[in-house]
Protein backbone atom coordinates (compact mmCIF):
# COMPACT_ATOMS: atom_id res chain seq x y z
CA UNK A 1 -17.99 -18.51 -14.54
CA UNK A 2 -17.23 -15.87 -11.97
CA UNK A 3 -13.93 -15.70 -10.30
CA UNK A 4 -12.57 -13.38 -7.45
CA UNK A 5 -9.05 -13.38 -7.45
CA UNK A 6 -6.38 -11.47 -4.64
CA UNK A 7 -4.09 -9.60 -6.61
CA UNK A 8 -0.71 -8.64 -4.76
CA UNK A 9 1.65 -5.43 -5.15
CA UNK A 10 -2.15 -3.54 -6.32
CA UNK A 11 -1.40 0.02 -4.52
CA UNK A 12 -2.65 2.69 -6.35
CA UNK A 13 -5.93 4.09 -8.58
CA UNK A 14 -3.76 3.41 -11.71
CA UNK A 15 -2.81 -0.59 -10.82
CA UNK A 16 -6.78 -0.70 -11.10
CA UNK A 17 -6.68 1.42 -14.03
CA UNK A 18 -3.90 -0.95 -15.72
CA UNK A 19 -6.06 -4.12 -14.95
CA UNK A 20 -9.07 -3.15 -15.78
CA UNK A 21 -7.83 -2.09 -19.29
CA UNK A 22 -5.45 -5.00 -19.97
CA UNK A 23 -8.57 -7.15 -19.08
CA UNK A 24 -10.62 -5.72 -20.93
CA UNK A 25 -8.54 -5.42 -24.01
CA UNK A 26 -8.33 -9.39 -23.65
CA UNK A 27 -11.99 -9.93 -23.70
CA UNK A 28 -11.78 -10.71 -20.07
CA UNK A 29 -15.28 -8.74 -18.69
CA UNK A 30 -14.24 -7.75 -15.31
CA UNK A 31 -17.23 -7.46 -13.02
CA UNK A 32 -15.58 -5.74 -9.85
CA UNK A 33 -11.96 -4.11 -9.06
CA UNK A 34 -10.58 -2.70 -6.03
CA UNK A 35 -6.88 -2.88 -4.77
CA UNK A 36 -5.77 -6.12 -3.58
CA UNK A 37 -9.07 -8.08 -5.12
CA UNK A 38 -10.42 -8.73 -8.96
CA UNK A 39 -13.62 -10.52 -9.87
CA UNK A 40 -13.96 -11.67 -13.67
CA UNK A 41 -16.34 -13.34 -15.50
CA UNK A 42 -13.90 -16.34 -16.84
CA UNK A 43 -15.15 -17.44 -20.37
CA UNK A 44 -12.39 -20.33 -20.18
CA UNK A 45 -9.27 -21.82 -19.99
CA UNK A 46 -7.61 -19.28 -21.95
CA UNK A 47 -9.11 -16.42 -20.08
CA UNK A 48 -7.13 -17.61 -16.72
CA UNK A 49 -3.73 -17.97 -18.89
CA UNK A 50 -4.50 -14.15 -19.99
CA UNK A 51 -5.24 -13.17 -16.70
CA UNK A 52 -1.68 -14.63 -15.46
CA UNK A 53 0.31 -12.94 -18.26
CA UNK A 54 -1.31 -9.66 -17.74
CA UNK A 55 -0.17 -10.13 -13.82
CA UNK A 56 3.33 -11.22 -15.15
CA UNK A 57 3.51 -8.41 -17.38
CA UNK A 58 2.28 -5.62 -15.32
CA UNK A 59 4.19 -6.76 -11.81
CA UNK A 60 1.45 -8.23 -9.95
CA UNK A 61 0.78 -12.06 -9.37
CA UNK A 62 -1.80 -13.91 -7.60
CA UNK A 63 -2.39 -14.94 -3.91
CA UNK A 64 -3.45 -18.20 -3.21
CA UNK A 65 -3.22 -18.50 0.69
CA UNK A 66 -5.47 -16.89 2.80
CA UNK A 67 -2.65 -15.73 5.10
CA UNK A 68 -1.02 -13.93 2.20
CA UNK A 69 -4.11 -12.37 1.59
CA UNK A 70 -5.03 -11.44 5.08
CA UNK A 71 -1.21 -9.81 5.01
CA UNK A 72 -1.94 -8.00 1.09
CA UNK A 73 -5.04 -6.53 2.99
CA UNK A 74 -3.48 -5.11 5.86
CA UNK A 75 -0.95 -3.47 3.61
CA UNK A 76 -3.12 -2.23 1.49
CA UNK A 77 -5.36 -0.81 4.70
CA UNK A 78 -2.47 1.38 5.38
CA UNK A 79 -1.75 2.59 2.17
CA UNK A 80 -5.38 3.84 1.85
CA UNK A 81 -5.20 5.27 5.49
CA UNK A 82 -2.40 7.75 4.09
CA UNK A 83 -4.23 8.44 1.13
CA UNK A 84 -6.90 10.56 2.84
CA UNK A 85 -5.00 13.29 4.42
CA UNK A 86 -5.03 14.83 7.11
CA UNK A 87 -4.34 11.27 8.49
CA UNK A 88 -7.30 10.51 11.43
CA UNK A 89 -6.44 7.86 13.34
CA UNK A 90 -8.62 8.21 16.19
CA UNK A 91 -7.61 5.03 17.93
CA UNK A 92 -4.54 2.69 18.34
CA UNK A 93 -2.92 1.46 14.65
CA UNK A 94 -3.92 -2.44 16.36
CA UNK A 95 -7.17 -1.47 17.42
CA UNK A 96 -7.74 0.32 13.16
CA UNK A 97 -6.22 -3.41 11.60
CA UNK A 98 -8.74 -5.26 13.95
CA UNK A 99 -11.90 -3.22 13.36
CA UNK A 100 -10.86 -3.33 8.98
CA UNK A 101 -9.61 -6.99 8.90
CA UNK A 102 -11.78 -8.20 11.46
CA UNK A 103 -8.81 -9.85 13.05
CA UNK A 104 -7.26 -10.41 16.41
CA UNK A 105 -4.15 -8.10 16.09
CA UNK A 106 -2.01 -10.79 17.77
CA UNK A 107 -2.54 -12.78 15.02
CA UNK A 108 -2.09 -10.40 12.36
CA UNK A 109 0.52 -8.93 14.33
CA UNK A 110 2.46 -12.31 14.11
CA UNK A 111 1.35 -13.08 10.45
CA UNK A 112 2.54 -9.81 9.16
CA UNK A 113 6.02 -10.29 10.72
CA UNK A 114 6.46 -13.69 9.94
CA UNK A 115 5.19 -13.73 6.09
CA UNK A 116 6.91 -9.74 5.25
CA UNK A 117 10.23 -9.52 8.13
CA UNK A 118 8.93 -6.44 9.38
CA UNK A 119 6.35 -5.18 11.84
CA UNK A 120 3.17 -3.77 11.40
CA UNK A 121 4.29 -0.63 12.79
CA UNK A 122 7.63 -0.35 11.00
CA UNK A 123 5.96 -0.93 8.14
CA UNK A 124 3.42 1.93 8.49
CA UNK A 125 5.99 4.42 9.81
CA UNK A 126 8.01 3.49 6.22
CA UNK A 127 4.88 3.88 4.31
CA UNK A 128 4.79 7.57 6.21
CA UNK A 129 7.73 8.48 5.44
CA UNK A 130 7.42 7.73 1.24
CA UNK A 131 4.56 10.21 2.05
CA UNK A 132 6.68 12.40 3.56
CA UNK A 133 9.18 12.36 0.71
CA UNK A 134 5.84 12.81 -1.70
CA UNK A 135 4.39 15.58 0.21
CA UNK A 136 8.00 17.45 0.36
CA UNK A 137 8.69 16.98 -3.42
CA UNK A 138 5.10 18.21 -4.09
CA UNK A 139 5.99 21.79 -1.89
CA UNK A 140 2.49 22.05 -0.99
CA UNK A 141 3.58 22.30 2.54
CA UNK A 142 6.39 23.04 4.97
CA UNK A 143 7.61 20.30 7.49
CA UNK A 144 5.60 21.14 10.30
CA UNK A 145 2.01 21.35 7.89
CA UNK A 146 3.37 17.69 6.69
CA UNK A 147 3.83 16.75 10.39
CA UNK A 148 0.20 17.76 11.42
CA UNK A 149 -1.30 16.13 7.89
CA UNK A 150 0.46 12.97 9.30
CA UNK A 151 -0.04 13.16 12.48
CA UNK A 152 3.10 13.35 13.87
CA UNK A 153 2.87 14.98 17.87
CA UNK A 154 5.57 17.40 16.41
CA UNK A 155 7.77 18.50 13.59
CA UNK A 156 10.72 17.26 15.84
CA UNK A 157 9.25 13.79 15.72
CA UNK A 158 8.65 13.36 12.43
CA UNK A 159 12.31 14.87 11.63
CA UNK A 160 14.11 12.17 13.81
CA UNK A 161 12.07 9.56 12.60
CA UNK A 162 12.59 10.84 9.00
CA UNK A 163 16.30 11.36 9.60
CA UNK A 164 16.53 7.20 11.38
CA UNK A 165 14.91 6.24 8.05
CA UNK A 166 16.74 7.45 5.34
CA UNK A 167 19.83 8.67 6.81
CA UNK A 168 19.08 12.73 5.59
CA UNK A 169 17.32 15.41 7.40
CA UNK A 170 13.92 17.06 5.94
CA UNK A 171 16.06 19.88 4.55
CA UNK A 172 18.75 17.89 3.07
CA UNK A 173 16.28 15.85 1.18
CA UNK A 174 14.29 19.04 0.35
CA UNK A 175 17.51 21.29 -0.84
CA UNK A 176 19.15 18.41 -2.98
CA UNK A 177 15.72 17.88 -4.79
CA UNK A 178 16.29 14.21 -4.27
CA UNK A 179 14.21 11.69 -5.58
CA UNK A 180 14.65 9.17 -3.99
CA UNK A 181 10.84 7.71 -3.29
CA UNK A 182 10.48 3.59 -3.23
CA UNK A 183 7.67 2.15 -4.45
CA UNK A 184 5.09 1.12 -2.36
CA UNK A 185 5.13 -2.22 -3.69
CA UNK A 186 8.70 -2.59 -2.88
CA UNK A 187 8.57 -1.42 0.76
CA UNK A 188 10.12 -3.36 3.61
């Protein structure tokens, strides 16, 4: 039988990875993957009890509302808008979410805020700023490349807003080396 299942804290290329081997490795045949969303071909009972453990195990779990869902998905929108860099955002952050969710953004707006205790846009400007802290440790660029790759209006911006969030300047956190990145699972 053929399942789709919504698979929360999925954020990277190697929580697919991880899932699609475990799966495997359990005889599980897994028929499509992408973050946030798993479809299996489920042989039988035993096959959904796998599927749970290997969750467990690995620090995912399943979603069973659709609101929960609808909020995994907008997370994991953003997270793949800051994987493509330089960030292109050629519209409103509301107007994006709407267009990819097919949503009214009041309503996912509200959702978001209620189900995670955090806005939309708080959220995103956190998830910036663990690619800030990536980009830095990285030393591909200096601050005001990172600023334009994010699409900050300036490096001044994105060194307040840096600074607000995790109580160091850019070159604090640069000269001390510190290491100090959340997982994006774990963000709020």
């Amino acid at each position: 039988m053929i399942k789709n299942f919504y698979i929360k804290n999925m954020v990277c290329d190697r929580c697919i990875k991880v899932l699609r081997e475990e799966l495997q490795n359990c005889g599980i045949e897994v028929l499509h993957i992408e973050l946030g969303e798993i479809q299996l071909s489920m042989q039988n009972i035993e096959d959904e009890t796998n599927l749970h453990s290997i969750l467990e195990k690995n620090g995912f779990s399943l979603i069973e509302s659709p609101e929960k869902q609808l909020v995994e998905q907008i997370k994991i929108e953003l997270i793949k808008l800051l994987d493509d860099l330089p960030l292109e955002l050629n519209q409103n952050l509301s107007i994006y979410l709407e267009d990819v969710v097919h949503t009214e953004y009041s309503k996912i707006s509200k959702l978001f805020s209620t189900t995670e205790g955090i806005t939309i846009e708080k959220y995103f400007i956190k998830l910036k700023i663990e690619k800030v802290k990536e980009l830095i440790q990285n030393q591909e660029y200096n601050f005001t490349e990172i600023s334009q790759l994010l699409n900050y209006s300036n490096v001044n911006y994105l060194s307040r807003q840096f600074a607000s969030e995790t109580g160091m300047s850019l070159t604090f956190y640069k000269s001390n080396n510190a290491n100090n990145r959340n997982p994006l699972d774990r963000i709020m």
